[in-house]
C-alpha atoms as a PDB file:
ATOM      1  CA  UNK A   1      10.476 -24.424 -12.980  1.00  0.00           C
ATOM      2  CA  UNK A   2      12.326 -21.099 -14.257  1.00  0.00           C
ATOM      3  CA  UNK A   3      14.112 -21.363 -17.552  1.00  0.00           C
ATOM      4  CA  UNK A   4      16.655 -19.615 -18.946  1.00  0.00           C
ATOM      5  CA  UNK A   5      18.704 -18.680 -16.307  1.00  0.00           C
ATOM      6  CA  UNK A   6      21.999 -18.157 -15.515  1.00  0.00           C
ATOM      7  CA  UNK A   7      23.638 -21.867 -15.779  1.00  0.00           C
ATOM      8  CA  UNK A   8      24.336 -22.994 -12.247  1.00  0.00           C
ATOM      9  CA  UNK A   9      22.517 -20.656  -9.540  1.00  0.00           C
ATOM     10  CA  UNK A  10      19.134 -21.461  -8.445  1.00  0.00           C
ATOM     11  CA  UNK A  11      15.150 -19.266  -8.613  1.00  0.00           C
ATOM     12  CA  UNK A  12      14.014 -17.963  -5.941  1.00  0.00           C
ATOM     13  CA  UNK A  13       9.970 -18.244  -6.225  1.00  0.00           C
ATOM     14  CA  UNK A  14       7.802 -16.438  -4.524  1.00  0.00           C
ATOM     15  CA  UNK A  15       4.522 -18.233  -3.745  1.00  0.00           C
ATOM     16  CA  UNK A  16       1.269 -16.565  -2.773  1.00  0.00           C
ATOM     17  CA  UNK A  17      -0.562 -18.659  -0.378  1.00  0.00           C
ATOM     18  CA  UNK A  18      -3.944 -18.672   1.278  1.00  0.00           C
ATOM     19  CA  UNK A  19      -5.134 -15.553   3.429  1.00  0.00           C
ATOM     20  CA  UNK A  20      -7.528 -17.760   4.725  1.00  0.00           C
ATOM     21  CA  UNK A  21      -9.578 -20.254   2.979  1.00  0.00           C
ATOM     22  CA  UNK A  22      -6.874 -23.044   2.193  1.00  0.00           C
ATOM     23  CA  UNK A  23      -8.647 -24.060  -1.481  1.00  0.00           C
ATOM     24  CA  UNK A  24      -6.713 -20.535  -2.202  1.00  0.00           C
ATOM     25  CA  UNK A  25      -4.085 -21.725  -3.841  1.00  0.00           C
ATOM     26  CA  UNK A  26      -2.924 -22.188  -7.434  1.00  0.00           C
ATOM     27  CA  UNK A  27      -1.854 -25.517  -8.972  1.00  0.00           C
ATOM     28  CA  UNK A  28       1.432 -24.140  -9.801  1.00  0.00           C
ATOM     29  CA  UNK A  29       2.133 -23.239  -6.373  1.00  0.00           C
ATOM     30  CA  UNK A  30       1.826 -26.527  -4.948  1.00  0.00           C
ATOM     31  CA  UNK A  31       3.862 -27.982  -7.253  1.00  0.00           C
ATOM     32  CA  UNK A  32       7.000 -25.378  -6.897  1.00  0.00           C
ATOM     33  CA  UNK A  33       6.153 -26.174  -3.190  1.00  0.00           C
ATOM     34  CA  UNK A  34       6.694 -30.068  -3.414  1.00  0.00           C
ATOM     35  CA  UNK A  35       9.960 -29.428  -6.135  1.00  0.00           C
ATOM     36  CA  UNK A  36      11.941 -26.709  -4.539  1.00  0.00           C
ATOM     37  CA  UNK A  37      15.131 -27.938  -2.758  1.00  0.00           C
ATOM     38  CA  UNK A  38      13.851 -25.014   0.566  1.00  0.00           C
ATOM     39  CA  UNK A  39      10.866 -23.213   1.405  1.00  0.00           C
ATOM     40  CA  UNK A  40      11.780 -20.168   3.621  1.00  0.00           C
ATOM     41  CA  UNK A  41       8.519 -19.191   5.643  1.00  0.00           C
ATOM     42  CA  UNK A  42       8.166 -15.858   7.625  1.00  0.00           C
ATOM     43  CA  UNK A  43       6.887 -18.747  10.806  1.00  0.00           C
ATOM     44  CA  UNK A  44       7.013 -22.031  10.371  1.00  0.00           C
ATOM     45  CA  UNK A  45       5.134 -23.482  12.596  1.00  0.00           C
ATOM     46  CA  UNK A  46       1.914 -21.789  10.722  1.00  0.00           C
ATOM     47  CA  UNK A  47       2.922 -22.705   6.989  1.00  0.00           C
ATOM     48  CA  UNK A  48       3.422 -26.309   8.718  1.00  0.00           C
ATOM     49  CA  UNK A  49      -0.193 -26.319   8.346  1.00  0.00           C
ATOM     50  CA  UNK A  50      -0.478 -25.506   4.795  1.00  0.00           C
ATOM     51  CA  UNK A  51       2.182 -28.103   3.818  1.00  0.00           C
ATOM     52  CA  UNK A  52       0.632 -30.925   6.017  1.00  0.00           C
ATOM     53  CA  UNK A  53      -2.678 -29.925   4.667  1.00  0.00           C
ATOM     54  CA  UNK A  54      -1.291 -30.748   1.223  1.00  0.00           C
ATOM     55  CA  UNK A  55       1.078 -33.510   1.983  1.00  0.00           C
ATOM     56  CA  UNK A  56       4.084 -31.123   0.958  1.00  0.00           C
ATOM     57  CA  UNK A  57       7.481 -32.808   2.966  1.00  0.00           C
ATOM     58  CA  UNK A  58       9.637 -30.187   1.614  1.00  0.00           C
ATOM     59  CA  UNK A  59      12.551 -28.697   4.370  1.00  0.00           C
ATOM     60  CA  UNK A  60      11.778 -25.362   5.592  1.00  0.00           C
ATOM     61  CA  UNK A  61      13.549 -22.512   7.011  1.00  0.00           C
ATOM     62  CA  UNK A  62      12.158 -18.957   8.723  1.00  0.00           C
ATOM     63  CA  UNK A  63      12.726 -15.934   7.095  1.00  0.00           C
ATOM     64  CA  UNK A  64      10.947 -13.221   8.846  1.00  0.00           C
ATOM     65  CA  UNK A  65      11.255  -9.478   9.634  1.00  0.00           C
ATOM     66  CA  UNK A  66      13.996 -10.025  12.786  1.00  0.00           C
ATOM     67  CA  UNK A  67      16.419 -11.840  10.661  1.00  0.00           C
ATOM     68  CA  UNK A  68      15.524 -10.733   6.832  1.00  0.00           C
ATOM     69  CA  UNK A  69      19.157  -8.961   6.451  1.00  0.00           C
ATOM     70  CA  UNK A  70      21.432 -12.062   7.628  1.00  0.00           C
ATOM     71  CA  UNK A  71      19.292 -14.842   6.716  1.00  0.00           C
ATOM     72  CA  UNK A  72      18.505 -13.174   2.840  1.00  0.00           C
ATOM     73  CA  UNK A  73      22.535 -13.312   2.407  1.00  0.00           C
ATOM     74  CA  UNK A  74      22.570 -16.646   3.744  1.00  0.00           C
ATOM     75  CA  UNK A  75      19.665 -17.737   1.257  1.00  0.00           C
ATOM     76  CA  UNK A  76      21.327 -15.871  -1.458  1.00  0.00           C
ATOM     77  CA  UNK A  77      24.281 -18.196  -0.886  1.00  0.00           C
ATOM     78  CA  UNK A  78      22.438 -21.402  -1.019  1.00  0.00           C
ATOM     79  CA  UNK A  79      20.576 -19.965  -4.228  1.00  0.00           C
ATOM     80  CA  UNK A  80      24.210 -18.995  -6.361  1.00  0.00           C
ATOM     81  CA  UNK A  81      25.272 -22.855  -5.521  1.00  0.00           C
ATOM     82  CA  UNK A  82      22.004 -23.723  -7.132  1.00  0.00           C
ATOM     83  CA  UNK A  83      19.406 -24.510  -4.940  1.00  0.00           C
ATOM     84  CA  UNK A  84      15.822 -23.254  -5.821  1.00  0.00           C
ATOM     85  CA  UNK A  85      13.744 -22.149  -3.242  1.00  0.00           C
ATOM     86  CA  UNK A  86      10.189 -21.318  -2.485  1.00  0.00           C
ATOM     87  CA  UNK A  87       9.774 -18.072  -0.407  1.00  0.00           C
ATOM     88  CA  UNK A  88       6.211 -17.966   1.656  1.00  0.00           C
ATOM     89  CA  UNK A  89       4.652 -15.305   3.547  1.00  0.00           C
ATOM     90  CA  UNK A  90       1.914 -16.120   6.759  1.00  0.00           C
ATOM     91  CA  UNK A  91      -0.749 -14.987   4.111  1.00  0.00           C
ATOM     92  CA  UNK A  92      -1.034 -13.741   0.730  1.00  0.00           C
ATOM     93  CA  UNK A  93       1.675 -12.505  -1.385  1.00  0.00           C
ATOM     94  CA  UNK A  94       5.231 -12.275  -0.053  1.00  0.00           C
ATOM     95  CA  UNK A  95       7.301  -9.152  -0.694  1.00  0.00           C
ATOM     96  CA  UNK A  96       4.116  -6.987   0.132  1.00  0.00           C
ATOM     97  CA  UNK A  97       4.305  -5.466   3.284  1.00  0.00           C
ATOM     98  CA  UNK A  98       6.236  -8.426   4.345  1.00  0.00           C
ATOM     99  CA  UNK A  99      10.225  -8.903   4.721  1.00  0.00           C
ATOM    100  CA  UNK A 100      10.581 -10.952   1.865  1.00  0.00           C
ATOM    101  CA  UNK A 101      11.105  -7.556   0.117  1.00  0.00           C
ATOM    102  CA  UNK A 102      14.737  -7.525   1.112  1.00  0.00           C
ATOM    103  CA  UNK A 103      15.503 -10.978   0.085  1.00  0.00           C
ATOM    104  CA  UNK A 104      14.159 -10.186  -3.577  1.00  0.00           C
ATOM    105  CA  UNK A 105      16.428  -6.923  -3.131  1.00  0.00           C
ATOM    106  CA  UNK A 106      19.112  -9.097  -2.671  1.00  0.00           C
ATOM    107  CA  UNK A 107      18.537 -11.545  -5.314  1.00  0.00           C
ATOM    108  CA  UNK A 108      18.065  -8.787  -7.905  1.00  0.00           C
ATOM    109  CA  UNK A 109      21.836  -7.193  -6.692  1.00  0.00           C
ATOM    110  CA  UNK A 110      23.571 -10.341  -6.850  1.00  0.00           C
ATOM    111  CA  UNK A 111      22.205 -11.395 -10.332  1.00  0.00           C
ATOM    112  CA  UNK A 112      19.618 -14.233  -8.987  1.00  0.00           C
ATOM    113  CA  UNK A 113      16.852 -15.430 -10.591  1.00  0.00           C
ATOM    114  CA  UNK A 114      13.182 -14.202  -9.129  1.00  0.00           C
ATOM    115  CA  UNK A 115      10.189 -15.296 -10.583  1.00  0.00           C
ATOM    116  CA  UNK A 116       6.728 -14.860  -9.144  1.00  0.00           C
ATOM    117  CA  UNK A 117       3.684 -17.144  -8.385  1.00  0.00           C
ATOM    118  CA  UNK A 118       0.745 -14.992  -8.519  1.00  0.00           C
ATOM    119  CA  UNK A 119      -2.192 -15.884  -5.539  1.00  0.00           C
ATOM    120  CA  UNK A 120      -4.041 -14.240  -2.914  1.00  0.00           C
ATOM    121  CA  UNK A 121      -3.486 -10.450  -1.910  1.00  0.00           C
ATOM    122  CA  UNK A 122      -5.649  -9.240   1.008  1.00  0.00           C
ATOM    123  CA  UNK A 123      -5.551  -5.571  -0.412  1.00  0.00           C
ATOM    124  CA  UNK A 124      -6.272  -6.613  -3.978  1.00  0.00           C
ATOM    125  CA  UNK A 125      -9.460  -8.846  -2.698  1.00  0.00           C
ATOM    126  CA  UNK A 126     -10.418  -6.376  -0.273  1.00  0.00           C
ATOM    127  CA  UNK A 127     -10.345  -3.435  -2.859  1.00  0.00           C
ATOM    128  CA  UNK A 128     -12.346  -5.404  -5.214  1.00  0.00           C
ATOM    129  CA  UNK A 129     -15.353  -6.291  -2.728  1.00  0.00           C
ATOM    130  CA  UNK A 130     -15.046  -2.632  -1.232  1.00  0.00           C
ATOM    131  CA  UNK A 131     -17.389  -1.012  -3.921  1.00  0.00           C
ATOM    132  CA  UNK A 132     -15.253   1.838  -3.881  1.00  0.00           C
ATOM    133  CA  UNK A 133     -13.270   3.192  -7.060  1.00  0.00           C
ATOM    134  CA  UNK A 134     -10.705   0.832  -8.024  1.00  0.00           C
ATOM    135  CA  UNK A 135      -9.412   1.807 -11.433  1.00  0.00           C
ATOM    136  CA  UNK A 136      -6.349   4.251  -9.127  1.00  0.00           C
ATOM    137  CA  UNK A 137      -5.689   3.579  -5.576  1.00  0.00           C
ATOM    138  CA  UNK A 138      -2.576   3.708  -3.134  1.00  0.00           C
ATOM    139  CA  UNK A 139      -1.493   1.258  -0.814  1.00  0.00           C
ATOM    140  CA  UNK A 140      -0.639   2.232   2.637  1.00  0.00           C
ATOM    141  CA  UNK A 141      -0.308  -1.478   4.306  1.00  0.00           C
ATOM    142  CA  UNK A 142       0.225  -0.013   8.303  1.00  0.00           C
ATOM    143  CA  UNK A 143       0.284   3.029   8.941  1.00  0.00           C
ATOM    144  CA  UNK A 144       3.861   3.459  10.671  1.00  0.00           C
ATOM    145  CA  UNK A 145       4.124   2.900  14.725  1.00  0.00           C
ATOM    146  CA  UNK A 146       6.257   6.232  15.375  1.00  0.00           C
ATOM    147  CA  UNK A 147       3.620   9.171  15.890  1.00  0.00           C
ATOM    148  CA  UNK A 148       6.003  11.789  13.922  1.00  0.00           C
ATOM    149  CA  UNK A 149       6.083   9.247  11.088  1.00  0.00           C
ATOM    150  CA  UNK A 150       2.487   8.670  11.320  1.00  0.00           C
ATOM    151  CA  UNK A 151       1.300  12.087  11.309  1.00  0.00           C
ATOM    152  CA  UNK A 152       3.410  12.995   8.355  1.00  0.00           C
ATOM    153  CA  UNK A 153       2.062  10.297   6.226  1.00  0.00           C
ATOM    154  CA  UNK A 154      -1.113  11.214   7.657  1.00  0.00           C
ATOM    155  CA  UNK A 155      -0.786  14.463   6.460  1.00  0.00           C
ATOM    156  CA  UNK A 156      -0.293  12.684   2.793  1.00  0.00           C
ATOM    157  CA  UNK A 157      -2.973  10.938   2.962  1.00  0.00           C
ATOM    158  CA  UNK A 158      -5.537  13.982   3.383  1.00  0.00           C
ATOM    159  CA  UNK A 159      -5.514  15.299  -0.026  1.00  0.00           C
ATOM    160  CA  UNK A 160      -5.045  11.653  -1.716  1.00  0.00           C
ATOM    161  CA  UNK A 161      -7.588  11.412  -4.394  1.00  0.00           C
ATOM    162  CA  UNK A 162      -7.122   7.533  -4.761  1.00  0.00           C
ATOM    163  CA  UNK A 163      -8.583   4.873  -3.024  1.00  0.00           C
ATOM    164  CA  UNK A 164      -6.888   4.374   0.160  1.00  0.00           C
ATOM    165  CA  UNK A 165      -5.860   0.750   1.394  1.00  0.00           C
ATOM    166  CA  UNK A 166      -4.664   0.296   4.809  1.00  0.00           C
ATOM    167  CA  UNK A 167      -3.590  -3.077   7.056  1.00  0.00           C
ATOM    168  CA  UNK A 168      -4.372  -2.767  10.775  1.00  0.00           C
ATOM    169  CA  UNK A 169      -4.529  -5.196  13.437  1.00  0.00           C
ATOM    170  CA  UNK A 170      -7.516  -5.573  15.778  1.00  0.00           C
ATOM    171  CA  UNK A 171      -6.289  -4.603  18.683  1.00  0.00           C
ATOM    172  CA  UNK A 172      -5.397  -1.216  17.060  1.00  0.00           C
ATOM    173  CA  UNK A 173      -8.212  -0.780  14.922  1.00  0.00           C
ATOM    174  CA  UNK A 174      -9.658   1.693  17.564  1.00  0.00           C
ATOM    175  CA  UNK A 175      -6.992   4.103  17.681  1.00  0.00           C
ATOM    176  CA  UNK A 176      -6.326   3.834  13.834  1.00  0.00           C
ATOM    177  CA  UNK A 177     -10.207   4.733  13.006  1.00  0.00           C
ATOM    178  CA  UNK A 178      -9.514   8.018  15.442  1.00  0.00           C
ATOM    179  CA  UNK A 179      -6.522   8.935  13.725  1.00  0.00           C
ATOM    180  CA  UNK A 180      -8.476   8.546  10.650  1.00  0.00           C
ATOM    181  CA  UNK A 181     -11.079  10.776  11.769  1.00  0.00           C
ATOM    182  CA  UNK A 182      -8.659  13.407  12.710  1.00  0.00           C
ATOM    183  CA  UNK A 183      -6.779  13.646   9.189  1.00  0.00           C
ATOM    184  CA  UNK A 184      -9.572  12.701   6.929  1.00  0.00           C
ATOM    185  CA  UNK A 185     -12.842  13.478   8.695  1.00  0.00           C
ATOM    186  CA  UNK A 186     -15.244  11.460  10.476  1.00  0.00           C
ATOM    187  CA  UNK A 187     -17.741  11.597   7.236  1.00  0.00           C
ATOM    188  CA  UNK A 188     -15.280   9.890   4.729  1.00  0.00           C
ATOM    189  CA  UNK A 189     -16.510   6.753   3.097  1.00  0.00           C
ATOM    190  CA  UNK A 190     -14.833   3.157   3.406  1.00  0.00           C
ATOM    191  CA  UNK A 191     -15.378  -0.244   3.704  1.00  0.00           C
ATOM    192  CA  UNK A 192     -14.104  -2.134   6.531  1.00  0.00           C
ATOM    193  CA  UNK A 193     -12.894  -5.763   5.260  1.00  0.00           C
ATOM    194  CA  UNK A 194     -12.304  -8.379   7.887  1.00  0.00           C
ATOM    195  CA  UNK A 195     -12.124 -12.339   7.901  1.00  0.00           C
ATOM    196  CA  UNK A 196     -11.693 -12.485   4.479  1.00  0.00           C
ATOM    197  CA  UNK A 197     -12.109 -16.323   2.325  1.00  0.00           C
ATOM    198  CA  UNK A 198     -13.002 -16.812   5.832  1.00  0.00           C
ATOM    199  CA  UNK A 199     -16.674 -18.380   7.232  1.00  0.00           C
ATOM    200  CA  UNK A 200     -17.627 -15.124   8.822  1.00  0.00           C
ATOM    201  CA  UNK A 201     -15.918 -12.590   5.908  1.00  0.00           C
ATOM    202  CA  UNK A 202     -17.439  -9.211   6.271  1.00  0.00           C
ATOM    203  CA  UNK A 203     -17.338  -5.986   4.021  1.00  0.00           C
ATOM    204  CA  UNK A 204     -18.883  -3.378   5.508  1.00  0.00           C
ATOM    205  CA  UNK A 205     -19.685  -0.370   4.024  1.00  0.00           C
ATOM    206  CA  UNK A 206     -19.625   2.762   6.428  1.00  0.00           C
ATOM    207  CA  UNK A 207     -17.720   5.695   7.368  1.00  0.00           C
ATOM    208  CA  UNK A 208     -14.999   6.185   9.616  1.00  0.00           C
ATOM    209  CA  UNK A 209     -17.498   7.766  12.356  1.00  0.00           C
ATOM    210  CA  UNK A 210     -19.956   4.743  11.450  1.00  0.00           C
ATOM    211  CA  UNK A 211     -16.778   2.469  12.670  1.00  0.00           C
ATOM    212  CA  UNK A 212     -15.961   4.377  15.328  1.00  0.00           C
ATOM    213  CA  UNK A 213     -19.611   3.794  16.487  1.00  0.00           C
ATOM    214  CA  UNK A 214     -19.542   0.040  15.925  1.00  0.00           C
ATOM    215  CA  UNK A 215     -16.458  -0.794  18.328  1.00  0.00           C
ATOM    216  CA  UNK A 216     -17.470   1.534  20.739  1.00  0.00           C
ATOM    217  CA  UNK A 217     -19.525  -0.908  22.500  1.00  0.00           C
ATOM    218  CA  UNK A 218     -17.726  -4.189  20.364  1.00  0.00           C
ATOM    219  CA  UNK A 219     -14.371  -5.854  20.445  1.00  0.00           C
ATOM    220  CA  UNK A 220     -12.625  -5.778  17.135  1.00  0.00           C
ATOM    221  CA  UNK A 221     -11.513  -9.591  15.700  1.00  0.00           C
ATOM    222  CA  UNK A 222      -9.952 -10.824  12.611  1.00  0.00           C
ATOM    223  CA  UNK A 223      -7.037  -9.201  10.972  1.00  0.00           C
ATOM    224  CA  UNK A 224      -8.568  -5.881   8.603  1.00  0.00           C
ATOM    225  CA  UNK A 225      -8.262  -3.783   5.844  1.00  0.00           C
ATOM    226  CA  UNK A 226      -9.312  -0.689   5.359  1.00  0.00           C
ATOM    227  CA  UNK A 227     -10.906   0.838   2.285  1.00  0.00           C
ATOM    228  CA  UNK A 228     -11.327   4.803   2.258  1.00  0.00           C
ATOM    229  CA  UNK A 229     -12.512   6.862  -0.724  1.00  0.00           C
ATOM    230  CA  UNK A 230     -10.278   9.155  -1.891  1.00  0.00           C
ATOM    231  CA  UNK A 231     -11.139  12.689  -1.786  1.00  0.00           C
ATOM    232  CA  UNK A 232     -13.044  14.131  -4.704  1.00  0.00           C
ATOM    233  CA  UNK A 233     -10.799  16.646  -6.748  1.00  0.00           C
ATOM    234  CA  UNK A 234     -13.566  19.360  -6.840  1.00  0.00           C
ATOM    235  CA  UNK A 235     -13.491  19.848  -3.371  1.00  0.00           C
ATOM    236  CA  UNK A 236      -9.663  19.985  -3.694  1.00  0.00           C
ATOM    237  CA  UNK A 237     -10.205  22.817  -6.041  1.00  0.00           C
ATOM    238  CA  UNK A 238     -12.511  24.635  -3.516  1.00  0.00           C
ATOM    239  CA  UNK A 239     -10.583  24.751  -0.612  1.00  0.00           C
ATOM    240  CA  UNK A 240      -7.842  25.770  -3.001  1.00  0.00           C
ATOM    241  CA  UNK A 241      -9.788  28.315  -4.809  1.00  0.00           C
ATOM    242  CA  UNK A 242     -10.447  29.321  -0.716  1.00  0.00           C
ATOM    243  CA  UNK A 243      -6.716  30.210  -0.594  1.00  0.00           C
ATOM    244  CA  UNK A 244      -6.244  31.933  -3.431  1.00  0.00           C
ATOM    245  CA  UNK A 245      -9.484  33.938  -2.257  1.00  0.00           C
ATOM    246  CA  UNK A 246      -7.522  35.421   0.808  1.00  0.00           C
ATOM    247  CA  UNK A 247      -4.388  36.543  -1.348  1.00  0.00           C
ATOM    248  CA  UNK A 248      -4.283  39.640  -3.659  1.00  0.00           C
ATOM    249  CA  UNK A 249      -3.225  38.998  -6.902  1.00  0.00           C
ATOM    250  CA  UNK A 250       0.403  40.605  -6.354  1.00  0.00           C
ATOM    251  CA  UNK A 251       0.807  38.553  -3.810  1.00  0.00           C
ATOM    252  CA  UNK A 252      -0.416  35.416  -5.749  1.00  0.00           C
ATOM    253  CA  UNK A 253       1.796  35.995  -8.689  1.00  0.00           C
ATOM    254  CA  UNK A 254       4.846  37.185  -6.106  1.00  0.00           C
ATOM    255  CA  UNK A 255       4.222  33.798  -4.941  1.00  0.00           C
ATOM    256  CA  UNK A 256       5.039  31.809  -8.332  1.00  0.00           C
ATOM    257  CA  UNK A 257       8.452  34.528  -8.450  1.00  0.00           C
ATOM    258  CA  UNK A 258       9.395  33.365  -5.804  1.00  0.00           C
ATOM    259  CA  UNK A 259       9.931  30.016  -6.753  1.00  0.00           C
ATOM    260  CA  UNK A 260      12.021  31.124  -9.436  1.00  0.00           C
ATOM    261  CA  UNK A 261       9.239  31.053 -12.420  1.00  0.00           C
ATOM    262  CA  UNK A 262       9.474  34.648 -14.160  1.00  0.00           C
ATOM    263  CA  UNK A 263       7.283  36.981 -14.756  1.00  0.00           C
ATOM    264  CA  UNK A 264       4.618  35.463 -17.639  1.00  0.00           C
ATOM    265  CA  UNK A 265       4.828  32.112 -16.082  1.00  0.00           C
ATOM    266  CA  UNK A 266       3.714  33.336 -13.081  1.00  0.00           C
ATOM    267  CA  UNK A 267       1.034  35.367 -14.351  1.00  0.00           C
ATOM    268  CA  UNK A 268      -0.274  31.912 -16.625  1.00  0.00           C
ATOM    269  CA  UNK A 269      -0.303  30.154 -13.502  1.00  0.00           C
ATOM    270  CA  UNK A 270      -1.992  32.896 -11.404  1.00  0.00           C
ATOM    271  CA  UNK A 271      -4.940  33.214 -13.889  1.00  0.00           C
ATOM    272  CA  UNK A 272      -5.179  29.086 -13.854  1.00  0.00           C
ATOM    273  CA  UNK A 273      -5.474  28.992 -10.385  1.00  0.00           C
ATOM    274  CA  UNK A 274      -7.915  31.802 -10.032  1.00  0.00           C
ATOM    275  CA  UNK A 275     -10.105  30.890 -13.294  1.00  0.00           C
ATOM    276  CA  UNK A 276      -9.391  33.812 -15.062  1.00  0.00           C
ATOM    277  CA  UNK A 277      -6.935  34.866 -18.423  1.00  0.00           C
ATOM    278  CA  UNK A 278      -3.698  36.400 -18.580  1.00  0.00           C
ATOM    279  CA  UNK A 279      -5.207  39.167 -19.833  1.00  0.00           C
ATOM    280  CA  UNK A 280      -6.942  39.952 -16.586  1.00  0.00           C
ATOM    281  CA  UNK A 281      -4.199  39.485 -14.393  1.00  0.00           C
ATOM    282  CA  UNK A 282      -1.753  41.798 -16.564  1.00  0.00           C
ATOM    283  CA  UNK A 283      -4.784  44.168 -15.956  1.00  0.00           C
ATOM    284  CA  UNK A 284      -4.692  44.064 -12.344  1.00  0.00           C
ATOM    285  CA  UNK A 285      -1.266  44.048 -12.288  1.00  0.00           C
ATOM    286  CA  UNK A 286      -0.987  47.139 -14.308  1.00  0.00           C
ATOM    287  CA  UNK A 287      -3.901  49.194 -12.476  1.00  0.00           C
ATOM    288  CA  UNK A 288      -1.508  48.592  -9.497  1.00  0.00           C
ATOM    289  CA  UNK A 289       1.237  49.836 -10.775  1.00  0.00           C
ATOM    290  CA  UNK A 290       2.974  46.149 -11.536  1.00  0.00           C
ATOM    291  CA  UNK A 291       2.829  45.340 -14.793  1.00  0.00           C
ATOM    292  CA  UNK A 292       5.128  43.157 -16.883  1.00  0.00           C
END
């Protein structure tokens, strides 16, 4: 257990549990599992089966994404008059992508002690079987529902130079691979990881119009994550280097103005962009009749 906490209130521990494979668990988790006075779990009925698969007898409660505001302050309560308890997600880690979030906000604001178990993580084991980059990467989890909100971050997503990991759901993998093609292009590399610990685990290595292909013709299963290369910064600096093609250098430096840089700035930042010195863009300038 936690020491060295404020005399009197409880931990709240947050235990990563299996994602599928039910050896997936750490020594220390089982035994917060077995000591805690409560184990809040986002269903119940499925972490019944972890706990009867290692004789845990410990109460539970649900804390899940329908009840995460009410029920955190009620578990806050329990955890000030001293009670420790064990917070457990469905899978994996809790407080990513996962409501338990707003129960360690909670904890934090009222002065509660968190600690946390470390375990599985479906985007940390899918990332490291991809055989994509993983030294820098982002972390999507799903993409939002709401098609404004999902274009927009979308629309973030196309110039990302990270690794990308997403969460999706089989029965929307198909429309998430097409929105994929739209933003990123059809060509872009991933690795599609489903059934992972699992008997049947996959990680396929493809691209999104090699996916698209595969569940034309077959039914998606298992819960997956998606693994996209990030876009390479040279051809960033093409299509960028395309812009700046299009626009005259008055314009380009006008641009920089603008934004409320003065005059040399702009000029520094004009001759970066273009690949050129100062020097040449003072010249310019000056044949044109702008010069600083």
């Amino acid at each position: 257990m936690l020491e060295n906490h404020e005399e009197g209130s409880g931990v709240l521990y947050l235990c990563a549990t299996p994602i599928g494979n039910l050896e997936d668990i750490t020594l220390r988790v089982l035994n917060t599992l077995k000591t805690v006075d409560l184990i809040a779990a986002e269903d119940t009925r499925h972490s019944i089966k972890l706990l009867n698969h290692y004789d845990i007898h410990t109460p539970m409660t649900s804390y899940h994404e329908y009840n995460k505001f009410d029920k955190a302050r009620e578990l806050v309560r329990q955890l000030q008059d001293g009670k420790n308890i064990a917070l457990i997600t469905d899978a994996g880690t809790p407080a990513i992508s996962d409501p338990g979030e707003e129960l360690v906000r909670q904890c934090h604001a009222a002065g509660v002690p968190v600690t946390s178990l470390p375990g599985p993580s479906a985007c940390i084991t899918a990332l490291t079987l991809s055989g994509l980059p993983a030294r820098r990467f982002c972390f999507e989890a799903f993409l939002p529902a709401e098609k404004k909100e999902r274009r927009r971050i979308l629309d973030e997503l196309k110039n990302e130079t990270r690794t990308i990991i997403l969460y999706e759901a089989p029965h929307h993998l198909t429309a998430t691979l097409a929105d994929l093609k739209e933003a990123l292009g059809g060509g872009r590399a991933m690795t599609l990881c489903r059934e992972l610990t699992k008997k049947y685990e996959e990680a396929w290595q493809t691209t999104v119009d090699g996916a698209i292909a595969r569940y034309e013709d077959e039914e998606p299963r298992g819960e997956c994550v998606l693994i996209l290369e990030g876009r390479s910064e040279a051809s960033l600096r093409e299509e960028q280097a395309r812009t700046w093609d299009v626009m005259t250098v008055e314009e380009h430096v006008a641009l920089y103005e603008a934004q409320g840089l003065d005059r040399k700035e702009a000029m520094r930042r004009a001759a970066r962009d273009r690949g050129v010195s100062r020097r040449d863009i003072y010249r310019i300038l000056t044949e044109s009749g702008q010069g600083a």
